[in-house]
N, C-alpha and C. Protein backbone atom coordinates (compact mmCIF):
# COMPACT_ATOMS: atom_id res chain seq x y z
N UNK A 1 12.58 -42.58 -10.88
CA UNK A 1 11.94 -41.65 -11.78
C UNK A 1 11.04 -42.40 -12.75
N UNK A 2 11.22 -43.74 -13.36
CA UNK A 2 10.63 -44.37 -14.01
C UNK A 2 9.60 -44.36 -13.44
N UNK A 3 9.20 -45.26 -12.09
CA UNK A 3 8.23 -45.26 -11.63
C UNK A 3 7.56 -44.20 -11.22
N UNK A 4 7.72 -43.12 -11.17
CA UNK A 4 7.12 -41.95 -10.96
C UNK A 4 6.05 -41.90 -12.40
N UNK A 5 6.99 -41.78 -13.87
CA UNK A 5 6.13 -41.58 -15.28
C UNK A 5 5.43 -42.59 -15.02
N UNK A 6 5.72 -43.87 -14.50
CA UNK A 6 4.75 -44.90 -15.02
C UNK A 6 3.26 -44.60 -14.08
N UNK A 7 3.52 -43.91 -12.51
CA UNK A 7 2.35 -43.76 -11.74
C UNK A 7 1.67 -42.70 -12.51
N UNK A 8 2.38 -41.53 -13.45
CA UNK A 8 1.63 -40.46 -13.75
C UNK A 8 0.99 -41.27 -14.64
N UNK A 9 1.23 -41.70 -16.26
CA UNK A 9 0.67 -42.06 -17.12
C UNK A 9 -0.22 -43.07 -16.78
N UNK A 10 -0.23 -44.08 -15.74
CA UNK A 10 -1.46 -45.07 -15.39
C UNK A 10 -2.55 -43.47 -14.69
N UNK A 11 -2.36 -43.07 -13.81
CA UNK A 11 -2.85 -42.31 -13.39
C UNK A 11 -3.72 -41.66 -14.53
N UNK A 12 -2.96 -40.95 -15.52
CA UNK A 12 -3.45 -40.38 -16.62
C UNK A 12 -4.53 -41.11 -17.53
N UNK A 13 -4.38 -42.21 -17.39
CA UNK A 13 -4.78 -43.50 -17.98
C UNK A 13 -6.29 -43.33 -17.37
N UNK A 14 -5.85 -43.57 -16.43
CA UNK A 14 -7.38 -43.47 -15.65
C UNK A 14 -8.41 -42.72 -15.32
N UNK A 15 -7.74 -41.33 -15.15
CA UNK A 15 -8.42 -40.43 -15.01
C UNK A 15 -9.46 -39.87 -16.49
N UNK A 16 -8.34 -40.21 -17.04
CA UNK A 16 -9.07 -39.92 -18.42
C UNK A 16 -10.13 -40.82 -18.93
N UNK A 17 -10.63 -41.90 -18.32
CA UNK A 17 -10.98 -43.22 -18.93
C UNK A 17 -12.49 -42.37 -17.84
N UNK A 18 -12.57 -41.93 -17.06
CA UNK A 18 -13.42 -42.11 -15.84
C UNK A 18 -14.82 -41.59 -16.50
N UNK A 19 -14.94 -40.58 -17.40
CA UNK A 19 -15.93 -40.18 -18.45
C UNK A 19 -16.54 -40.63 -18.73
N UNK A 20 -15.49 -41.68 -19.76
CA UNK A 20 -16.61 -42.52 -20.90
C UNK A 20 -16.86 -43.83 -19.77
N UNK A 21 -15.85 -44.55 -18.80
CA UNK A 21 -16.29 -45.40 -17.84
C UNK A 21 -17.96 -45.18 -17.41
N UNK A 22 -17.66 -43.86 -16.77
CA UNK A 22 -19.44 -43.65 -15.94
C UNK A 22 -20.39 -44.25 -17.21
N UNK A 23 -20.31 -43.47 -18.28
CA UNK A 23 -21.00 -43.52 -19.02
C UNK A 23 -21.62 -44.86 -19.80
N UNK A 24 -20.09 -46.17 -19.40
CA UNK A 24 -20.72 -47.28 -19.96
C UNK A 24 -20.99 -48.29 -18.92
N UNK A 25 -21.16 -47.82 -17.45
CA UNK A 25 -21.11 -48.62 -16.46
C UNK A 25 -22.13 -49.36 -16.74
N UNK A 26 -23.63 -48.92 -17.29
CA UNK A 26 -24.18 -49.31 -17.46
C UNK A 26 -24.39 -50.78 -18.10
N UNK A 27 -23.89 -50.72 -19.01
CA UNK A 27 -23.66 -51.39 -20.32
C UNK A 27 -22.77 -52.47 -19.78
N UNK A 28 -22.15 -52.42 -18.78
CA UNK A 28 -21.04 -53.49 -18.46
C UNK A 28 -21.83 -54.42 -17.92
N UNK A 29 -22.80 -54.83 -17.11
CA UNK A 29 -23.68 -55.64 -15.92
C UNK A 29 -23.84 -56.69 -17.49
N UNK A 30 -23.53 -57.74 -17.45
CA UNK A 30 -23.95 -59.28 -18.40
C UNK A 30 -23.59 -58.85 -19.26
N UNK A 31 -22.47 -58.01 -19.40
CA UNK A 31 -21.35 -57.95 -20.56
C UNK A 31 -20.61 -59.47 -20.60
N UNK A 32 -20.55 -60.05 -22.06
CA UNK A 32 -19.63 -61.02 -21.67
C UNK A 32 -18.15 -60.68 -22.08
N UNK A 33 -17.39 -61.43 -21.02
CA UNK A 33 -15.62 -61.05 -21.02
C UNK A 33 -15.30 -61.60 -22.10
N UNK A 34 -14.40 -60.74 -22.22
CA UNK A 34 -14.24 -61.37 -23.83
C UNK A 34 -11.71 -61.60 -24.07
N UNK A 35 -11.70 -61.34 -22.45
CA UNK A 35 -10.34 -61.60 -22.39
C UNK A 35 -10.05 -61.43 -21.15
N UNK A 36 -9.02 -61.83 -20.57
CA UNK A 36 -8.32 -61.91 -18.90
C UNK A 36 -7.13 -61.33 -19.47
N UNK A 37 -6.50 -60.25 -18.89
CA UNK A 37 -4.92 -60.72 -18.71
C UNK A 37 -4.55 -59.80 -17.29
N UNK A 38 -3.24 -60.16 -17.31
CA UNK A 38 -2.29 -59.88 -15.78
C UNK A 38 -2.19 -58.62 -15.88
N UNK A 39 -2.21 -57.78 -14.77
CA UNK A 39 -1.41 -56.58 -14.62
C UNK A 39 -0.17 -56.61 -13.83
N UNK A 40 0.96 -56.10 -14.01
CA UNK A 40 2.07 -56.52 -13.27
C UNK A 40 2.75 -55.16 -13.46
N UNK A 41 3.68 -54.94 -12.80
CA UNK A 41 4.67 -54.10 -12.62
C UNK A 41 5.78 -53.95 -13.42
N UNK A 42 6.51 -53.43 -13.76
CA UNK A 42 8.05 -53.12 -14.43
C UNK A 42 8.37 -54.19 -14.11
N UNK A 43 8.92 -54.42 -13.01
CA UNK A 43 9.70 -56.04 -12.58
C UNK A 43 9.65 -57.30 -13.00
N UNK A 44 7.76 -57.24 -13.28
CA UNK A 44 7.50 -58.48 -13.66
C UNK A 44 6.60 -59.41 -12.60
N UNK A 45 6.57 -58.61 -11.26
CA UNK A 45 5.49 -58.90 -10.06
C UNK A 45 3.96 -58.54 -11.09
N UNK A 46 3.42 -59.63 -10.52
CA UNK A 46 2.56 -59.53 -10.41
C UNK A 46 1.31 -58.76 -9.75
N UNK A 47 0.12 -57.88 -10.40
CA UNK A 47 -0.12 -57.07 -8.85
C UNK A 47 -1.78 -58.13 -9.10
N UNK A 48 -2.66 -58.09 -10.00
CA UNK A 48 -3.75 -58.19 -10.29
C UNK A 48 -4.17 -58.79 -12.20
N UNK A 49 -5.41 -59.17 -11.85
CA UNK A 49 -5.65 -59.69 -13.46
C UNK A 49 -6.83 -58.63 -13.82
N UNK A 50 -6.63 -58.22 -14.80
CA UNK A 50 -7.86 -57.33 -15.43
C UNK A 50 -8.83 -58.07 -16.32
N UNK A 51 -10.12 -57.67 -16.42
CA UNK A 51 -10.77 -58.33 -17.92
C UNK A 51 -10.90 -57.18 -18.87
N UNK A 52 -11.15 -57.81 -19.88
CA UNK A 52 -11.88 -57.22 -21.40
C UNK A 52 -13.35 -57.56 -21.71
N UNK A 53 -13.81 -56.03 -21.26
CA UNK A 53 -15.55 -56.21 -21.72
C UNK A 53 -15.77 -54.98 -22.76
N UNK A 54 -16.49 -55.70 -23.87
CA UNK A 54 -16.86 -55.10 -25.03
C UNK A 54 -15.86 -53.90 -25.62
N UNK A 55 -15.00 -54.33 -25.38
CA UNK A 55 -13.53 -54.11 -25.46
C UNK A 55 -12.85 -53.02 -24.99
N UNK A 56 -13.34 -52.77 -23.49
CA UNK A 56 -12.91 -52.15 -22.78
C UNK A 56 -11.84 -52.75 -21.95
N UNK A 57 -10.88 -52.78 -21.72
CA UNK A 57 -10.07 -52.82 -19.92
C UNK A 57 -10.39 -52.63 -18.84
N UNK A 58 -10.52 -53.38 -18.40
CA UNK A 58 -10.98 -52.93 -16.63
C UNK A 58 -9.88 -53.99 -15.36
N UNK A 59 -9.65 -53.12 -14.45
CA UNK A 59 -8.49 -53.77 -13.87
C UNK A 59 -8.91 -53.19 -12.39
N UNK A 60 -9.10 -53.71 -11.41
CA UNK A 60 -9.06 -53.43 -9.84
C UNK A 60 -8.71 -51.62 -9.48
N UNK A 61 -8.93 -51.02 -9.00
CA UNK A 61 -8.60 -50.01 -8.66
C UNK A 61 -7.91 -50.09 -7.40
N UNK A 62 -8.01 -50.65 -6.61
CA UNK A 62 -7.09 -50.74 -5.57
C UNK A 62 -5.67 -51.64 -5.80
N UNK A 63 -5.46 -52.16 -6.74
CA UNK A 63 -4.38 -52.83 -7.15
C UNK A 63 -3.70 -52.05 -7.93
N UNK A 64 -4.36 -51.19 -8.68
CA UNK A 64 -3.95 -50.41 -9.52
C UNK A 64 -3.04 -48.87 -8.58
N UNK A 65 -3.85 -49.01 -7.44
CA UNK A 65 -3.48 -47.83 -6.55
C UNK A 65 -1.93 -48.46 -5.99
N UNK A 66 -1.75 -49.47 -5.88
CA UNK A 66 -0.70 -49.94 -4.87
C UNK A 66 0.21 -50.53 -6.04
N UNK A 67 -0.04 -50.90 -7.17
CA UNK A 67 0.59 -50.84 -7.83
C UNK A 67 1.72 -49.74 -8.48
N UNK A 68 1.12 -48.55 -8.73
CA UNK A 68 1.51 -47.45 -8.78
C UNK A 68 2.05 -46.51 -7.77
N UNK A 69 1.33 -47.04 -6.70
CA UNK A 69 2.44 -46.47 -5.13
C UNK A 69 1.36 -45.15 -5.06
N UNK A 70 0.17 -44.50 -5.25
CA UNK A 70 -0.68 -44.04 -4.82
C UNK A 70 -1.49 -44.47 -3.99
N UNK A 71 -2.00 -43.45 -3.31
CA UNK A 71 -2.59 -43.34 -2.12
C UNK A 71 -4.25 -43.60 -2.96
N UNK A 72 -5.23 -44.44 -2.34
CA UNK A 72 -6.79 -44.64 -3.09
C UNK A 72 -7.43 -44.24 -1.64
N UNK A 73 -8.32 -43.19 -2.02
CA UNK A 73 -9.45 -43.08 -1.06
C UNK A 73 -10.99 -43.25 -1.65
N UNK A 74 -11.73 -43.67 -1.44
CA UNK A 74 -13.03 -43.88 -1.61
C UNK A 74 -13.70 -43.30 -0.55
N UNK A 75 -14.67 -42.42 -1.45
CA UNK A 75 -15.41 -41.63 -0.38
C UNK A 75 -17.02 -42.13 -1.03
N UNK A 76 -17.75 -42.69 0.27
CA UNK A 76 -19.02 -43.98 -0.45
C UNK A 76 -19.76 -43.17 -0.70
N UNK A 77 -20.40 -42.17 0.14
CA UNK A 77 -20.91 -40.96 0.04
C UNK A 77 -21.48 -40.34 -1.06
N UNK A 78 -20.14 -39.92 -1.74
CA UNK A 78 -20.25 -38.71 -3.12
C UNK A 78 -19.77 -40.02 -4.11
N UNK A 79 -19.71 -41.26 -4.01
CA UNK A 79 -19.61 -42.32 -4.77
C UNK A 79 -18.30 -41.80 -6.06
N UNK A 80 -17.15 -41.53 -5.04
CA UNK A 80 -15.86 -41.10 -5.68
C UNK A 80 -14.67 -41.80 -5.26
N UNK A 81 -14.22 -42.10 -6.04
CA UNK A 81 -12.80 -42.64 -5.63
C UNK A 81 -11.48 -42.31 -6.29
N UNK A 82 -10.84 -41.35 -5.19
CA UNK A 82 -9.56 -40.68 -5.88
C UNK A 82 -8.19 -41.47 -5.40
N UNK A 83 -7.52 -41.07 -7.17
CA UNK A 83 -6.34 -41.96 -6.57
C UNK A 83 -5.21 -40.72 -6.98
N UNK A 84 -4.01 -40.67 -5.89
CA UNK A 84 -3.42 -39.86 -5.64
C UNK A 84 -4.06 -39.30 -4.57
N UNK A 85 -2.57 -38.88 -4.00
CA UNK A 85 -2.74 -37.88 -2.84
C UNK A 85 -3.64 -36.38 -2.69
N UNK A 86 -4.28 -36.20 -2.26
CA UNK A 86 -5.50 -35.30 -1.92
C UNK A 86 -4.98 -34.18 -0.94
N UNK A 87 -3.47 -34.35 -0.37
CA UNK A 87 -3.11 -33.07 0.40
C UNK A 87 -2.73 -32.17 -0.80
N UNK A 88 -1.44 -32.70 -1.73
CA UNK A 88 -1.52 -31.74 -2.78
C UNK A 88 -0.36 -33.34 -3.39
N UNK A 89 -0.07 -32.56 -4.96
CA UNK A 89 0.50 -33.36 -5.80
C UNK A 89 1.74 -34.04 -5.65
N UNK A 90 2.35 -34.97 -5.92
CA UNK A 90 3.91 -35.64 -5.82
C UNK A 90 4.75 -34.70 -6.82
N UNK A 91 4.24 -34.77 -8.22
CA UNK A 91 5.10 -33.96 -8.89
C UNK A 91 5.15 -32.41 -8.74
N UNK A 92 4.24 -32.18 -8.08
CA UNK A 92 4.52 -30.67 -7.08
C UNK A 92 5.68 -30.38 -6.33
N UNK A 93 5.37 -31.63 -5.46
CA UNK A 93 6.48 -32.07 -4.35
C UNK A 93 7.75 -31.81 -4.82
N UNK A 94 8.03 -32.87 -6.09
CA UNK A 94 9.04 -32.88 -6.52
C UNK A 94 9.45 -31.86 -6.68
N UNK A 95 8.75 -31.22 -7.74
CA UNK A 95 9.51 -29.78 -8.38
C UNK A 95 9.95 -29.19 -7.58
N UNK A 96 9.16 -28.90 -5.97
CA UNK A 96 9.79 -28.00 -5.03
C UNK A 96 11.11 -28.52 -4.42
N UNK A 97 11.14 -29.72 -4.28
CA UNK A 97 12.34 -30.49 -4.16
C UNK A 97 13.71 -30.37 -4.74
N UNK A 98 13.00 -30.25 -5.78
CA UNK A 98 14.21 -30.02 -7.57
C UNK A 98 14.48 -28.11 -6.91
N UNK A 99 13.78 -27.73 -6.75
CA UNK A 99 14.04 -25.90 -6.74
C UNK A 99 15.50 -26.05 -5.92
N UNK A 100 14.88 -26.45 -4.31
CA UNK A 100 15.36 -26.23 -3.33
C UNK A 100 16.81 -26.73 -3.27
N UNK A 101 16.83 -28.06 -4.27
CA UNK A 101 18.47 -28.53 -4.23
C UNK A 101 19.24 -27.74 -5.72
N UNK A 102 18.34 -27.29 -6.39
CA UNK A 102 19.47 -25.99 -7.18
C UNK A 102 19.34 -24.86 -6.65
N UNK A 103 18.80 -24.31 -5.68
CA UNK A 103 19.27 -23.20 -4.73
C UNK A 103 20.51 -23.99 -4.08
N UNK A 104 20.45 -24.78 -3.27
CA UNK A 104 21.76 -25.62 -2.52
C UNK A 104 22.85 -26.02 -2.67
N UNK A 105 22.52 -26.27 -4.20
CA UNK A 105 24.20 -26.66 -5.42
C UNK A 105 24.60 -25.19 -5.64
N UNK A 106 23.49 -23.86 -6.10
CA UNK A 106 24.16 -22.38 -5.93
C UNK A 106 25.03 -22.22 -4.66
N UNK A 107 24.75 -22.35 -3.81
CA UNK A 107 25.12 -21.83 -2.39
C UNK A 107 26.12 -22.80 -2.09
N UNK A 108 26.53 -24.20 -2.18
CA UNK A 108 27.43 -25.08 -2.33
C UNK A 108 28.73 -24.38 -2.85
N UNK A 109 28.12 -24.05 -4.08
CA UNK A 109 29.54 -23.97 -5.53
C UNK A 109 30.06 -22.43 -4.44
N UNK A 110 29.27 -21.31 -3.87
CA UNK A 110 29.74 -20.12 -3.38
C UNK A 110 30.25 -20.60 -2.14
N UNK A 111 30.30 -21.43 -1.78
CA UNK A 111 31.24 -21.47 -0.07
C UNK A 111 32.24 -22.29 -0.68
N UNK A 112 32.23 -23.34 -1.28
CA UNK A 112 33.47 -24.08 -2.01
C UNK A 112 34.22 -22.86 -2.56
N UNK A 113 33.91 -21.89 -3.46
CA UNK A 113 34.73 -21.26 -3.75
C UNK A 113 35.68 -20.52 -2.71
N UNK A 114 34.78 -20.05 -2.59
CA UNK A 114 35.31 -19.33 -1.05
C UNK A 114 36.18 -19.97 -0.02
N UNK A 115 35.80 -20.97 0.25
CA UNK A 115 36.90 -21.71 0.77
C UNK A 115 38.53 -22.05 0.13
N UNK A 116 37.92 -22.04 -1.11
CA UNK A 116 39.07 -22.38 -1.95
C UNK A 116 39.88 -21.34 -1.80
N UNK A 117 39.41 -19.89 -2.39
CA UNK A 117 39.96 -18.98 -2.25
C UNK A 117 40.67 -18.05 -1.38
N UNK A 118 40.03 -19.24 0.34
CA UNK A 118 40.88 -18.49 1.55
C UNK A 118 41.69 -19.72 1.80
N UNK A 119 41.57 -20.49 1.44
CA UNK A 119 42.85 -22.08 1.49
C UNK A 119 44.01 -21.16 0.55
N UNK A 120 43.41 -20.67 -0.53
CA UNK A 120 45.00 -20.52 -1.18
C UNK A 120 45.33 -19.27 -1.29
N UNK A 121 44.50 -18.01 -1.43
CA UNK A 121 45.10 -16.89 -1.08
C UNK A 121 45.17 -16.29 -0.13
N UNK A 122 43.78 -15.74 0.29
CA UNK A 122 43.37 -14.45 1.62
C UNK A 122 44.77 -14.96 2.73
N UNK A 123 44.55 -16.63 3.22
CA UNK A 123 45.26 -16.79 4.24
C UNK A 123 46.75 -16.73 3.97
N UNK A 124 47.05 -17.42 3.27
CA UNK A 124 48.55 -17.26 2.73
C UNK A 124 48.99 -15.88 2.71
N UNK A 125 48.30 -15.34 2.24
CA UNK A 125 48.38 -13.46 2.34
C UNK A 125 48.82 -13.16 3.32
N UNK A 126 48.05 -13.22 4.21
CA UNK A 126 47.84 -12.70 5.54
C UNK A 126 48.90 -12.85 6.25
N UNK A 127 49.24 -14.45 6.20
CA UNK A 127 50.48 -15.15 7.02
C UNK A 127 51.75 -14.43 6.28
N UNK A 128 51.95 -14.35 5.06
CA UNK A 128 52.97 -13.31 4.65
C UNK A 128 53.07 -11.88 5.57
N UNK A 129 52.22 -11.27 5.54
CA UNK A 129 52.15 -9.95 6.21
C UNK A 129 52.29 -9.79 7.40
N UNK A 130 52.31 -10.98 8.57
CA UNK A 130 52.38 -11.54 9.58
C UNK A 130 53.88 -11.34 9.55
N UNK A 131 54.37 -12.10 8.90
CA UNK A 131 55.54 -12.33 8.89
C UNK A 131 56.78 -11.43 8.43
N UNK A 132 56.00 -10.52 7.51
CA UNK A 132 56.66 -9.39 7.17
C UNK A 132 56.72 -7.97 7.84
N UNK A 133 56.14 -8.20 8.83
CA UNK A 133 55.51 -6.74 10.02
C UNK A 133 56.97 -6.40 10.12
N UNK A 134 56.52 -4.86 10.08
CA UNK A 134 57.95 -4.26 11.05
C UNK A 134 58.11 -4.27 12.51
N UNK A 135 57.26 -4.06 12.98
CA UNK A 135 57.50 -3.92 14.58
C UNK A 135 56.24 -4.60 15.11
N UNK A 136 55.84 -4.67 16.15
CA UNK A 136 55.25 -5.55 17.05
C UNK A 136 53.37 -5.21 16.45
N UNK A 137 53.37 -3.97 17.05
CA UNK A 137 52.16 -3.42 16.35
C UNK A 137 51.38 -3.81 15.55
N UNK A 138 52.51 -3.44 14.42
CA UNK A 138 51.95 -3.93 12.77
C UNK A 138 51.42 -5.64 13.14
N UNK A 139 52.40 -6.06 13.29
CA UNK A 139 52.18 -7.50 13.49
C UNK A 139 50.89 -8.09 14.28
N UNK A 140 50.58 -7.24 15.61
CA UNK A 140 49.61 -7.88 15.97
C UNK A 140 48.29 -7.34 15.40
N UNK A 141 48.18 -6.81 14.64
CA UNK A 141 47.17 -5.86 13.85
C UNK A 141 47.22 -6.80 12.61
N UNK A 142 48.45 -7.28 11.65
CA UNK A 142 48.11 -8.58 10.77
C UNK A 142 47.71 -9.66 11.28
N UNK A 143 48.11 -10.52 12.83
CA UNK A 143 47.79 -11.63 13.34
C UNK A 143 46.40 -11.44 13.63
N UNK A 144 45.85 -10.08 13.65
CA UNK A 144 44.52 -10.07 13.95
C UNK A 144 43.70 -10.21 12.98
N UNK A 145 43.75 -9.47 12.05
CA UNK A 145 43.16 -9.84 10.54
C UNK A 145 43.34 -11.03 10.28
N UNK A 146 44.71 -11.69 10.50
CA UNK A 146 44.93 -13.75 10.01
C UNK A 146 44.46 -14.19 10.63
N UNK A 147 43.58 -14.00 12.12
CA UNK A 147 42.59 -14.49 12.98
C UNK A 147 41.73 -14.74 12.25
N UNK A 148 41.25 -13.45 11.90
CA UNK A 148 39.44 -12.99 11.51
C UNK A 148 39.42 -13.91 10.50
N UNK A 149 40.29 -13.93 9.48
CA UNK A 149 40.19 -14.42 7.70
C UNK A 149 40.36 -16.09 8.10
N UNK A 150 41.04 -16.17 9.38
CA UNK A 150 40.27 -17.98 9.66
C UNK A 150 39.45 -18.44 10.40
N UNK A 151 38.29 -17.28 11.22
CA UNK A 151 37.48 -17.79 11.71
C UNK A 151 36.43 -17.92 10.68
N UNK A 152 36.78 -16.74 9.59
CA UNK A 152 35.88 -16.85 8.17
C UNK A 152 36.02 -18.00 7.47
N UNK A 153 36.98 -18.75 7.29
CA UNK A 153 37.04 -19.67 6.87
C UNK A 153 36.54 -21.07 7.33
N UNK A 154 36.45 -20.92 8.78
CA UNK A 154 35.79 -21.85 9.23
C UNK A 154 34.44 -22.07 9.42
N UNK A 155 33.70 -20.98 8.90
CA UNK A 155 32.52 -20.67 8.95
C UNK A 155 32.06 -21.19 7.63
N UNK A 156 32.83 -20.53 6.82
CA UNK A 156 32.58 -21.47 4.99
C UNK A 156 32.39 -22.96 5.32
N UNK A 157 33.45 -22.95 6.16
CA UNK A 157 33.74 -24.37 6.35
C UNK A 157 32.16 -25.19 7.04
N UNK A 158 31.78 -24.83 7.63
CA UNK A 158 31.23 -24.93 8.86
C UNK A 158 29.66 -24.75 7.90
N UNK A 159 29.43 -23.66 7.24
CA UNK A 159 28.21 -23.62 6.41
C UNK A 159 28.72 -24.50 5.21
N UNK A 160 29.19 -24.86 4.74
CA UNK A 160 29.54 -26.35 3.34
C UNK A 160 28.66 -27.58 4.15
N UNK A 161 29.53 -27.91 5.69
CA UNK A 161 29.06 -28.89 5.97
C UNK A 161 27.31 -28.77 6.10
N UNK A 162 26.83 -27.92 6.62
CA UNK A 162 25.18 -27.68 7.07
C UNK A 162 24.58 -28.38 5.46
N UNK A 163 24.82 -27.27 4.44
CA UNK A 163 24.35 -26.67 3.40
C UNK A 163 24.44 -28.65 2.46
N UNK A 164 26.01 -29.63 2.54
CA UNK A 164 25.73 -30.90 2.39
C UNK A 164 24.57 -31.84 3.35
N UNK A 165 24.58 -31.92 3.96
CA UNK A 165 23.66 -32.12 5.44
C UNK A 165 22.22 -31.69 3.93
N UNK A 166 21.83 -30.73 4.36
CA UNK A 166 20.32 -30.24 3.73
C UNK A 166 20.34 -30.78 2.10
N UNK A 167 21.84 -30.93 1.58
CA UNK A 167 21.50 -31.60 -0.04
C UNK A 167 21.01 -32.79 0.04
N UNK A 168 21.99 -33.86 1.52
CA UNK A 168 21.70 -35.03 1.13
C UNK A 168 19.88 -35.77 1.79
N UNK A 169 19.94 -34.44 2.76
CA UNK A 169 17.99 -35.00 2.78
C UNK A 169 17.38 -35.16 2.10
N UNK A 170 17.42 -33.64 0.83
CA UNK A 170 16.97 -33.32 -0.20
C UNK A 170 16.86 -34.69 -1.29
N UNK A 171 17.91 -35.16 -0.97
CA UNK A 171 18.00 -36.07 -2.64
C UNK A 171 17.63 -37.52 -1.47
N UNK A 172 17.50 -37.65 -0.50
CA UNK A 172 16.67 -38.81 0.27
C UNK A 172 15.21 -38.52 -0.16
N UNK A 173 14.94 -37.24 -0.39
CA UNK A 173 13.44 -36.87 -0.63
C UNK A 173 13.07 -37.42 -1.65
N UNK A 174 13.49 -36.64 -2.51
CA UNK A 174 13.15 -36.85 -3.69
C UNK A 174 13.86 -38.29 -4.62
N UNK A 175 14.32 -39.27 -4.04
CA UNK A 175 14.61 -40.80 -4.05
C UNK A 175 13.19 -41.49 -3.84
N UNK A 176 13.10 -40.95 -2.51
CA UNK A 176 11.33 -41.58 -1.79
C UNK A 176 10.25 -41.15 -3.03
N UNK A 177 9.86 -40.03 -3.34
CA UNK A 177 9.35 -39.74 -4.32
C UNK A 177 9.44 -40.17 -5.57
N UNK A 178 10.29 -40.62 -6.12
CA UNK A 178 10.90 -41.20 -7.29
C UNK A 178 10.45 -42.96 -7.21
N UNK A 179 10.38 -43.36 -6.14
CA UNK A 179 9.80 -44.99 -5.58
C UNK A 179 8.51 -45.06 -6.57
């Protein structure tokens, strides 16, 4: 997640800079540097060295892209170069990511219950009434219901496991995203 704020805010960094940039590109050609320093990562890697002209920052854009774990396209053309993904946003991504696994923890907590609730009552019930039949009839008419109420249960059972299955992609997703 860190690295996620840190790609938005460089990102932010930049995008915002791109304005007054055009505007002093000019002005930069036999600018003299007036400082070097490193750009590096959280870790302490190294990615690239930036300079200081007329006391601006300027630092590689493609280092800056891979630094941040964005995607850089340059299009020579329309003399543009976007950084970030161009199908649609990461923190888009995410959020839909984030939706989809609190729909999943809802639907989780309702079959856990449910399960719970045929582990310790419905079936226990049932098996009482089984056991308490008067005559044959009755009985196979409760053994049939103590059927049904555990094929239901195995189905809870059976949708828990799916429904973990789809959480733990989910949070593989949004791990990758979080990189």
């Amino acid at each position: 997640m860190k690295k996620f704020i840190a790609g938005f805010i460089v990102s932010a960094l930049l995008f915002g800079a791109i304005p007054a940039f055009a505007d002093g590109v000019k002005s930069i050609f036999g600018a003299k540097v007036t400082g070097i320093y490193t750009v590096q990562k959280p870790n302490g890697e190294k990615v690239a060295e930036g300079a200081v002209l007329n006391g601006s920052a300027y630092v590689p854009v493609r280092a800056m892209s891979e630094a941040v774990n964005r995607p850089l396209t340059v299009d020579s053309k329309k003399k543009v170069i976007i950084l970030g993904d161009t199908s649609g946003s990461v923190s888009s991504s995410y959020d839909e990511l984030n939706i989809k696994k609190n729909a999943l923890l809802d639907k989780l907590k309702v079959a856990e219950t449910a399960i719970n609730e045929y582990e310790t009552d419905v079936i226990p019930r049932a098996k009482d009434r089984v056991e308490g039949a008067i005559n044959e009839v009755e009985r196979d008419q409760k053994t049939e219901f103590l059927n049904e109420r555990t094929k239901e249960l195995e189905q809870y059972k059976s949708e828990l496991g799916d429904l973990q299955k789809q959480l733990a992609e989910i949070d593989a997703k949004i791990a990758e995203l979080e990189k």
